[in-house]
N, C-alpha and C. Protein backbone atom coordinates (compact mmCIF):
# COMPACT_ATOMS: atom_id res chain seq x y z
N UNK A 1 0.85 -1.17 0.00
CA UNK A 1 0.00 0.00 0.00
C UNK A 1 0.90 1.24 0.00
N UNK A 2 0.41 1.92 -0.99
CA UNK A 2 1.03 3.44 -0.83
C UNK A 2 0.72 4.53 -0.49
N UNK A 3 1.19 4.87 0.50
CA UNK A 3 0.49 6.24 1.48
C UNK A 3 0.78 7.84 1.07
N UNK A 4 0.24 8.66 0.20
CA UNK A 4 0.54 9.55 -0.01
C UNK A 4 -0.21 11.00 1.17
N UNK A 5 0.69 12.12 1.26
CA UNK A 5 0.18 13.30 1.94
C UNK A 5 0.14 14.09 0.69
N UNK A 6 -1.30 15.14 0.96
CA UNK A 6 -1.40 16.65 -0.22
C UNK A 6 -2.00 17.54 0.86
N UNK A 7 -0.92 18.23 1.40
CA UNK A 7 -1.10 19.41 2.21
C UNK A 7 -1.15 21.02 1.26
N UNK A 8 -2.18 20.91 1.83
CA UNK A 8 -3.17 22.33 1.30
C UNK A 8 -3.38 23.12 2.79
N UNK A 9 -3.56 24.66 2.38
CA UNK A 9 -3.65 25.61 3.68
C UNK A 9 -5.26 25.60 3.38
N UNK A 10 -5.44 25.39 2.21
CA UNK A 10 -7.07 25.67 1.90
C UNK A 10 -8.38 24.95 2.58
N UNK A 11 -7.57 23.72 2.91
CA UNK A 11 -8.26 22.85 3.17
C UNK A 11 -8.64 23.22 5.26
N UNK A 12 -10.04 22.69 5.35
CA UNK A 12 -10.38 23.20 6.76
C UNK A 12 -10.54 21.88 7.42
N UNK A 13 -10.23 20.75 6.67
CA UNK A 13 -10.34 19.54 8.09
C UNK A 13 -9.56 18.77 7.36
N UNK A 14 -8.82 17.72 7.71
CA UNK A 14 -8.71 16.50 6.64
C UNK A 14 -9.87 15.53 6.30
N UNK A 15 -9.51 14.63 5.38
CA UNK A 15 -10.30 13.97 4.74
C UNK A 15 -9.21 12.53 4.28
N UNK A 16 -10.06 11.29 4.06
CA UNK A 16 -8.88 10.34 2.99
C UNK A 16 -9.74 10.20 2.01
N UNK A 17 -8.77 9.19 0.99
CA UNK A 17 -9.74 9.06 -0.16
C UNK A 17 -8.49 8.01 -0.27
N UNK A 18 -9.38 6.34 -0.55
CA UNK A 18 -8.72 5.49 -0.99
C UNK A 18 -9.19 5.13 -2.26
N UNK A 19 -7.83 4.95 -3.27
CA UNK A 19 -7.90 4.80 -4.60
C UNK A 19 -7.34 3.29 -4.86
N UNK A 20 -8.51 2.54 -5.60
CA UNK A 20 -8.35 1.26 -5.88
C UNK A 20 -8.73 1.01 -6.89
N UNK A 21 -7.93 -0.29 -7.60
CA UNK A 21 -8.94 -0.82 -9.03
C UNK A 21 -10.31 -1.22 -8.84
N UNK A 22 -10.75 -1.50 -7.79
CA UNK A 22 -12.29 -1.53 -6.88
C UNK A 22 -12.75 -1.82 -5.66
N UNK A 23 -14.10 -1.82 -5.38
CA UNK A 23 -14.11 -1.98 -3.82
C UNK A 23 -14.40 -3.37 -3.41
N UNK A 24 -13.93 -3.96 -2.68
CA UNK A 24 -13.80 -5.24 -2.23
C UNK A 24 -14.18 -5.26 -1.04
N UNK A 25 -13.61 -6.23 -0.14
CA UNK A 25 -13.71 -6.61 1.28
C UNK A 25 -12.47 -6.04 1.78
N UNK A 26 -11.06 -6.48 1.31
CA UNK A 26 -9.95 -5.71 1.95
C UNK A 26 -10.07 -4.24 1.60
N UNK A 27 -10.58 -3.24 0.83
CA UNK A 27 -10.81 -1.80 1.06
C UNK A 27 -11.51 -1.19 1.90
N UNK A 28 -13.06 -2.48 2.09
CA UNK A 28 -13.92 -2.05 3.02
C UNK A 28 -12.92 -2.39 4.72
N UNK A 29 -12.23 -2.86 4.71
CA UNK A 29 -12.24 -3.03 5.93
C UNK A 29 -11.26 -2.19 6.05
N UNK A 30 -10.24 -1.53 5.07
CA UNK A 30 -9.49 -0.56 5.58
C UNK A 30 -10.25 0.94 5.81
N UNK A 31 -11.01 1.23 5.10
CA UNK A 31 -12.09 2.02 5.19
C UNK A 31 -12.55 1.94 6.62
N UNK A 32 -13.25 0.73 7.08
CA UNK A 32 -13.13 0.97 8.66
C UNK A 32 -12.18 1.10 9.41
N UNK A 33 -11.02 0.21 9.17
CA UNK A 33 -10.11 0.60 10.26
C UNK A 33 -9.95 2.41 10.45
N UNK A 34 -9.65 2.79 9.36
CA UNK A 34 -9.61 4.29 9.16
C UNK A 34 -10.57 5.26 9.84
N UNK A 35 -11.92 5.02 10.10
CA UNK A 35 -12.98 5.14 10.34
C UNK A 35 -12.84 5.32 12.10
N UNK A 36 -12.32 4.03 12.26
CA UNK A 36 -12.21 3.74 13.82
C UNK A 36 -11.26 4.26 14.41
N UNK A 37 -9.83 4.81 13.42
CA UNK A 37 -8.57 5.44 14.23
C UNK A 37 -9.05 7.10 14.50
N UNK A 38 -10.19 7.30 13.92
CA UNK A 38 -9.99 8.83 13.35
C UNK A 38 -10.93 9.20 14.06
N UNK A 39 -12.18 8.56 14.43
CA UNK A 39 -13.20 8.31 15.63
C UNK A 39 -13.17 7.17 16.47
N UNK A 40 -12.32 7.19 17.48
CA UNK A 40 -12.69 6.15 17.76
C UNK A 40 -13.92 6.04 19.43
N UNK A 41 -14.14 4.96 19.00
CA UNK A 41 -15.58 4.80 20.22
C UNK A 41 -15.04 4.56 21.81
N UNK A 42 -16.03 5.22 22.36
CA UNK A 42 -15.39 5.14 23.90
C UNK A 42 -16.67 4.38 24.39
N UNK A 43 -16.87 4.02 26.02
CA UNK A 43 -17.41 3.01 26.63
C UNK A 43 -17.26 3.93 28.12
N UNK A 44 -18.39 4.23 28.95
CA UNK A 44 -17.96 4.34 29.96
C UNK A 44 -18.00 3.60 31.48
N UNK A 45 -17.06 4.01 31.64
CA UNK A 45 -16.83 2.78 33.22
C UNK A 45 -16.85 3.77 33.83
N UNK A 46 -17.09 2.87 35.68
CA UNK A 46 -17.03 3.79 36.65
C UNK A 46 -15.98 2.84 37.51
N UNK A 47 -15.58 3.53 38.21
CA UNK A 47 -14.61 2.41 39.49
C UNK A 47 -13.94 3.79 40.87
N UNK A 48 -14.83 3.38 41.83
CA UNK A 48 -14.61 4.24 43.20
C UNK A 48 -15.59 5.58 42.59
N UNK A 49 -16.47 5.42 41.72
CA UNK A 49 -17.30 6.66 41.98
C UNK A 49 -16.60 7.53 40.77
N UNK A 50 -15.64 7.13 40.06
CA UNK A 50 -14.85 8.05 39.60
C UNK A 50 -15.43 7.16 37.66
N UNK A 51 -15.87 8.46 36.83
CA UNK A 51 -16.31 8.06 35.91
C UNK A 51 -15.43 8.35 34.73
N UNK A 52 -15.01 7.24 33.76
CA UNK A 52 -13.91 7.60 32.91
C UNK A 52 -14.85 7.09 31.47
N UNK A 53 -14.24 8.01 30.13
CA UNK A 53 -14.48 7.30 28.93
C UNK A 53 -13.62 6.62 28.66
N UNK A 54 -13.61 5.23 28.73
CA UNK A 54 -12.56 4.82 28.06
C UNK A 54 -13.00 3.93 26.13
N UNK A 55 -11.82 4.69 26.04
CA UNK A 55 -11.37 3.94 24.41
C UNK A 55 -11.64 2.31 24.32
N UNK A 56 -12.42 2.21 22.84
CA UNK A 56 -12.27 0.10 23.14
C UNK A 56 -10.89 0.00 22.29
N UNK A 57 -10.51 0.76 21.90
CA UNK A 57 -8.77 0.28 21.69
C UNK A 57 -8.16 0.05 23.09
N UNK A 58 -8.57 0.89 24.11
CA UNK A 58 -7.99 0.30 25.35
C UNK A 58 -8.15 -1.01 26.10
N UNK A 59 -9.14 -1.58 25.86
CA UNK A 59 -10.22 -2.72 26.70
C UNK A 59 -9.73 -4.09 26.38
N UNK A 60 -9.09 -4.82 27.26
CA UNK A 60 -8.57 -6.09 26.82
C UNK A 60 -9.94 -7.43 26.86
N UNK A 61 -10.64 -6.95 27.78
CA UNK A 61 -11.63 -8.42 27.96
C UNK A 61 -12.98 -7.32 28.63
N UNK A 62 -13.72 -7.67 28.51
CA UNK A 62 -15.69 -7.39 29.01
C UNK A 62 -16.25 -8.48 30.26
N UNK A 63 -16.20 -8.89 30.84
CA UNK A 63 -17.50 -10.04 31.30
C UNK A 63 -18.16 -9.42 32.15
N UNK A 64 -19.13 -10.01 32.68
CA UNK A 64 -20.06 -10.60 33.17
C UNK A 64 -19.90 -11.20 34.80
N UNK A 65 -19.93 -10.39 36.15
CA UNK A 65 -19.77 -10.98 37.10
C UNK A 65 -20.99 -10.61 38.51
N UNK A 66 -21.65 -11.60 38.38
CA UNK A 66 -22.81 -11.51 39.30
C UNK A 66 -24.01 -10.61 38.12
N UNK A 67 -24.25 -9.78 38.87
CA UNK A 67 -25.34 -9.27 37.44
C UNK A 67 -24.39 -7.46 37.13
N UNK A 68 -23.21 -7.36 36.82
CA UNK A 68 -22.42 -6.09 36.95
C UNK A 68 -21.40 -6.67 35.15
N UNK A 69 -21.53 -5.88 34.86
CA UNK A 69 -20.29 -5.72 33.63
C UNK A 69 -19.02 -5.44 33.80
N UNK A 70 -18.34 -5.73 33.84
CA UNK A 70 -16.68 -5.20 34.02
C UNK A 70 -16.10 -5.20 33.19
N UNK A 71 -14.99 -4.53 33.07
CA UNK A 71 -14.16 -4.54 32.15
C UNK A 71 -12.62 -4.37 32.40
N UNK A 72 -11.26 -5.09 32.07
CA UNK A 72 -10.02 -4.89 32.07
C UNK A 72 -9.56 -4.15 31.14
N UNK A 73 -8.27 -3.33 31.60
CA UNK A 73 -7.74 -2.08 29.96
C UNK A 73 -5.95 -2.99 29.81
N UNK A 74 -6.34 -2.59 28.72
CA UNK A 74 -4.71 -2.59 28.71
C UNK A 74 -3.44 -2.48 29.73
N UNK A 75 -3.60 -1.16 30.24
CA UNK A 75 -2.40 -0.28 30.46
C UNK A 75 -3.07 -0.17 32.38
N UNK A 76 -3.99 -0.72 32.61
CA UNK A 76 -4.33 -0.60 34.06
C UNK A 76 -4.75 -1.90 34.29
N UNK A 77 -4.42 -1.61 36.02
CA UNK A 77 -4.53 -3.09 36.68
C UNK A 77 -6.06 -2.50 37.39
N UNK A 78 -6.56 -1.76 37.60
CA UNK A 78 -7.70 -1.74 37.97
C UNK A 78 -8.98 -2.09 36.70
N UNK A 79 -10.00 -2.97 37.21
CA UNK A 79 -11.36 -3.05 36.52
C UNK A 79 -12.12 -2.23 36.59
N UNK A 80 -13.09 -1.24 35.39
CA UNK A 80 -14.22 -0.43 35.43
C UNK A 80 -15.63 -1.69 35.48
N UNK A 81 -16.53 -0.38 36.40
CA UNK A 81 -18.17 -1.47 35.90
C UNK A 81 -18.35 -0.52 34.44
N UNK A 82 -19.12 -1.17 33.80
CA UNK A 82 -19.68 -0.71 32.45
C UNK A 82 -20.78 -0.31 33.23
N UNK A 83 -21.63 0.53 32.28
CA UNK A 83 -23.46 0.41 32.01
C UNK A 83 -23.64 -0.32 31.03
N UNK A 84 -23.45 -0.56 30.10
CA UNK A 84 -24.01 -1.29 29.22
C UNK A 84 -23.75 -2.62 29.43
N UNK A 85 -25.40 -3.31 28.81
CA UNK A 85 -24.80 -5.09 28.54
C UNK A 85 -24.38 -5.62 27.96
N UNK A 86 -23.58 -6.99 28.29
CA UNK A 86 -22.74 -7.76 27.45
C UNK A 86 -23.27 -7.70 25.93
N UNK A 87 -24.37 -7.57 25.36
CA UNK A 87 -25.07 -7.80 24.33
C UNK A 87 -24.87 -6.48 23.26
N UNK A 88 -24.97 -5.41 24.39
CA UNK A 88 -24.65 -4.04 23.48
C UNK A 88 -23.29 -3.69 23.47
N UNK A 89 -22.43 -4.88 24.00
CA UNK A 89 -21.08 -4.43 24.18
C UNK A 89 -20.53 -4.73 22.51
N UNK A 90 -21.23 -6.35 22.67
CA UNK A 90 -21.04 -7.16 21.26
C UNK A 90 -21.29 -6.17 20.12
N UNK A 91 -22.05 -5.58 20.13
CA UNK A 91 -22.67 -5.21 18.96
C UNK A 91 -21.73 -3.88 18.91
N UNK A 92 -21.27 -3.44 19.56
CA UNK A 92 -20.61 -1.87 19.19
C UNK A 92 -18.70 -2.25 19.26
N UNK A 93 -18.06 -3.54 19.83
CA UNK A 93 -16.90 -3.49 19.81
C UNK A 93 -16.65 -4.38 18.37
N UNK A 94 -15.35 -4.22 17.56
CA UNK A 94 -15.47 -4.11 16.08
C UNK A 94 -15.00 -6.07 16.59
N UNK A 95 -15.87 -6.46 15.32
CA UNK A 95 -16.10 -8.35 15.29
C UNK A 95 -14.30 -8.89 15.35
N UNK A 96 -13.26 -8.05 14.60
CA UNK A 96 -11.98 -7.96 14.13
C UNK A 96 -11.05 -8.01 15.08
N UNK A 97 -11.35 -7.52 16.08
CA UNK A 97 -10.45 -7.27 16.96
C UNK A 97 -11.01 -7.88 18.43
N UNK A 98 -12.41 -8.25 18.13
CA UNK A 98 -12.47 -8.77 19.70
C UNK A 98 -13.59 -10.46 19.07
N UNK A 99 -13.36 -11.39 20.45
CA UNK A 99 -14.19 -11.95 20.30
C UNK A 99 -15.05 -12.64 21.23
N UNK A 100 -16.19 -12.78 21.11
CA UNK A 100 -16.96 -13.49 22.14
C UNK A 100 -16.95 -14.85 22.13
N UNK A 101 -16.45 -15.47 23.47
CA UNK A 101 -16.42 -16.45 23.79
C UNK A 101 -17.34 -17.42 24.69
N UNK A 102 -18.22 -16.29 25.31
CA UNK A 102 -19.12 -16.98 25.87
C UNK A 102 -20.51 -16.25 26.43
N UNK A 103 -21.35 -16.28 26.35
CA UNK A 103 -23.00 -15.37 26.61
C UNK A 103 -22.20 -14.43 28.05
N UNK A 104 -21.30 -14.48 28.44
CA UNK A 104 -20.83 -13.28 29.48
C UNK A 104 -19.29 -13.22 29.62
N UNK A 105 -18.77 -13.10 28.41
CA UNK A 105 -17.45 -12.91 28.12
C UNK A 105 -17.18 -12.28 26.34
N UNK A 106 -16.35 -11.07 26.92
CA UNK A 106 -15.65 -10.71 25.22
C UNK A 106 -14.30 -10.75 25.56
N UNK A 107 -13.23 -11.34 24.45
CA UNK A 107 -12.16 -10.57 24.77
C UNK A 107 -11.78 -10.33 23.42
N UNK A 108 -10.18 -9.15 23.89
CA UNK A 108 -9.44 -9.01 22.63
C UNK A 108 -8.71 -9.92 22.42
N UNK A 109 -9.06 -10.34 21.08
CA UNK A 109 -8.04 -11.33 20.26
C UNK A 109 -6.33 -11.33 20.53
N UNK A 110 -5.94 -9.89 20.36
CA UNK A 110 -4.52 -9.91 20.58
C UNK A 110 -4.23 -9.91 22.69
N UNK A 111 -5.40 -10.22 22.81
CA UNK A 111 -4.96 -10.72 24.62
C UNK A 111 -4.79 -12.07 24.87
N UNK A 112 -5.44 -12.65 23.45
CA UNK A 112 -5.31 -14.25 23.84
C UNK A 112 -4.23 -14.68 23.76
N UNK A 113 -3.48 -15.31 24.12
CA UNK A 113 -2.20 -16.39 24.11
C UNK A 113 -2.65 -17.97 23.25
N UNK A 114 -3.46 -18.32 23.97
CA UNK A 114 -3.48 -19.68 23.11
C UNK A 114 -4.44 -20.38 23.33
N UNK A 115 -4.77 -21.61 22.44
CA UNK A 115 -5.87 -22.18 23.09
C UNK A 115 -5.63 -23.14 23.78
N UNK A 116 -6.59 -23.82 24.46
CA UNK A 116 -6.33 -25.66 24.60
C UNK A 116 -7.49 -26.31 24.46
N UNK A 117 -7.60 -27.59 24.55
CA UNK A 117 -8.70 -27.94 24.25
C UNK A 117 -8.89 -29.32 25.57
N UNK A 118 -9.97 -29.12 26.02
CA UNK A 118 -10.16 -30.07 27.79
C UNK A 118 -10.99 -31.23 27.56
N UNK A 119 -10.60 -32.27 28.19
CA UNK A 119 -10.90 -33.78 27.91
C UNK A 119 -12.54 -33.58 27.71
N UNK A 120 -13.19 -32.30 28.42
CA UNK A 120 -14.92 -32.43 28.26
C UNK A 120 -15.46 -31.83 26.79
N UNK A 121 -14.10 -31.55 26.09
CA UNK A 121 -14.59 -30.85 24.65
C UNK A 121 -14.60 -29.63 24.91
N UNK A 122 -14.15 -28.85 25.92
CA UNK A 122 -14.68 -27.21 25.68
C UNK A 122 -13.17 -26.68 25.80
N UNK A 123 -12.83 -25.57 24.69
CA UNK A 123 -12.14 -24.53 24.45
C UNK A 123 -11.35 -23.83 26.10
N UNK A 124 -10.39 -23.97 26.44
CA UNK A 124 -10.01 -23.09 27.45
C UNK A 124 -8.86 -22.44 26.83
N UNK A 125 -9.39 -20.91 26.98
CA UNK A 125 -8.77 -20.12 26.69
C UNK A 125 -7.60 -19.51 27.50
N UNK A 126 -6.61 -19.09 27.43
CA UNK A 126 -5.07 -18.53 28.00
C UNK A 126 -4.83 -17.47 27.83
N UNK A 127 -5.00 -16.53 28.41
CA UNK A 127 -4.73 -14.86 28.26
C UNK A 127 -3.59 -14.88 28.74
N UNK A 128 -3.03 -13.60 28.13
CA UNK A 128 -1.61 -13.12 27.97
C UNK A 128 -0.90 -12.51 29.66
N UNK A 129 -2.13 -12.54 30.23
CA UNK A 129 -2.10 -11.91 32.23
C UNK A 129 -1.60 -13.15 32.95
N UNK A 130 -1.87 -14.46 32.40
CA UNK A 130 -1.71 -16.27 33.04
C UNK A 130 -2.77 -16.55 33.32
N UNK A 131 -4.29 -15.51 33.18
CA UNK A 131 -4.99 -15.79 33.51
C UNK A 131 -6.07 -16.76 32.60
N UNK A 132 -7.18 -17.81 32.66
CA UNK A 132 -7.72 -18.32 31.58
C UNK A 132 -9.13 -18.62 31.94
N UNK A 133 -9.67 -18.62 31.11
CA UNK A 133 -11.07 -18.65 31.02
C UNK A 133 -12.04 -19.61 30.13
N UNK A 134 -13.34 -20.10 29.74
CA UNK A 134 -13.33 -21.16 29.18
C UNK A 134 -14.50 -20.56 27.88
N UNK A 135 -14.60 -20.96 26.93
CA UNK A 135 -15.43 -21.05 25.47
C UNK A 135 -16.80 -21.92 25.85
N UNK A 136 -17.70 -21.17 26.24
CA UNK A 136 -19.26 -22.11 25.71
C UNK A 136 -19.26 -22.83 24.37
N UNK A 137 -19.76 -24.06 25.04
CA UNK A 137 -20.40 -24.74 23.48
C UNK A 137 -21.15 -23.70 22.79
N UNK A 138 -21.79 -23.04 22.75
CA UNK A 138 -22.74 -21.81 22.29
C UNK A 138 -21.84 -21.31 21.40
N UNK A 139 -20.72 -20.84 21.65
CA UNK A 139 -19.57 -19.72 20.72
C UNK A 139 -18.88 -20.75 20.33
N UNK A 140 -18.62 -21.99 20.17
CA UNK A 140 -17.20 -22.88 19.69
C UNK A 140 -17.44 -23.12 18.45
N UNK A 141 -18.73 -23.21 17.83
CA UNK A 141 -18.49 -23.38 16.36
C UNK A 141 -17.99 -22.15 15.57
N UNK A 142 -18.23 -20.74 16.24
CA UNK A 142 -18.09 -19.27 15.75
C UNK A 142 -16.44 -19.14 16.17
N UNK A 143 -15.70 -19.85 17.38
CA UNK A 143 -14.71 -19.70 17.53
C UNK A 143 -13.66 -20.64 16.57
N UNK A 144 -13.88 -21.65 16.79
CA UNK A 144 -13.31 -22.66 15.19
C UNK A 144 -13.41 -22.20 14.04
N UNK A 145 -14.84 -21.10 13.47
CA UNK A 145 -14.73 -20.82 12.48
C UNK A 145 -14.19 -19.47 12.07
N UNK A 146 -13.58 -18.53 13.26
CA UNK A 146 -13.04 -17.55 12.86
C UNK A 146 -11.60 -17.15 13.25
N UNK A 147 -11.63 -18.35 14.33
CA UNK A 147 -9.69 -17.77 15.19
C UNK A 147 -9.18 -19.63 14.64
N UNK A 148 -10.17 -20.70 14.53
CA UNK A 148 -9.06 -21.73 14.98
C UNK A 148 -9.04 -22.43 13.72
N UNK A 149 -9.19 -21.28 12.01
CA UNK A 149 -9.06 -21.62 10.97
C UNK A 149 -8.40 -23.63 10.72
């Protein structure tokens, strides 16, 4: 890919414009990525009363504990509660970069370490913290068919 700059004083915001022999699936999705660096979506947590937006580029994993949402970041060892539910989490964090593993679990893909697979048939997953967690039968055919090519 070739990245060109055309700096103009005229111009009052930027803009891109990707030029291709046509539009496909790999344009559309650079089109979003682009989309998502340039806006990207925040989520808000609370933790001690103290209310933050955080970025889902920041957010390593989502679940589900007792009837409360939580969430882990990257770059902090403390957990936020969400407001929103696991369900509207799904639907607004990008399919690409995160995945659901179980009716009260998301994580990011690049948090996973590895899989294994347990004498009862179910997926246990290995995060990159030592920590691990397990794949519902519910998500294992969606997980085979999109991470365990």
């Amino acid at each position: 890919m070739k990245i060109m700059y055309d700096i103009s004083v005229k111009l009052l915001s930027p803009f891109v414009t990707i030029h291709a022999a046509r539009q496909d699936a790999h344009t559309d999705a650079l089109a979003q990525a682009i989309q998502q660096a340039a806006e990207p979506l925040t989520v808000i947590g609370r933790n001690h009363k103290r209310r933050r937006a955080i970025p889902i580029y920041a957010i390593n994993r989502c679940y589900h504990e007792g009837k409360t949402v939580y969430c882990e970041l990257v770059d902090d060892s403390e957990r936020y509660q969400l407001t929103q539910p696991i369900y509207q989490l799904a639907e607004i964090l990008p399919p690409n970069l995160f995945l659901r593993v179980s009716q009260s679990e998301i994580i990011r893909i690049a948090f996973i370490k590895d899989f294994s697979l347990t004498k009862a048939g179910m997926y246990q997953v290995n995060l990159r913290d030592g920590s691990t967690t397990f794949a519902s039968r519910r998500y294992t055919q969606k997980l085979r068919k999109d991470v365990l090519k």
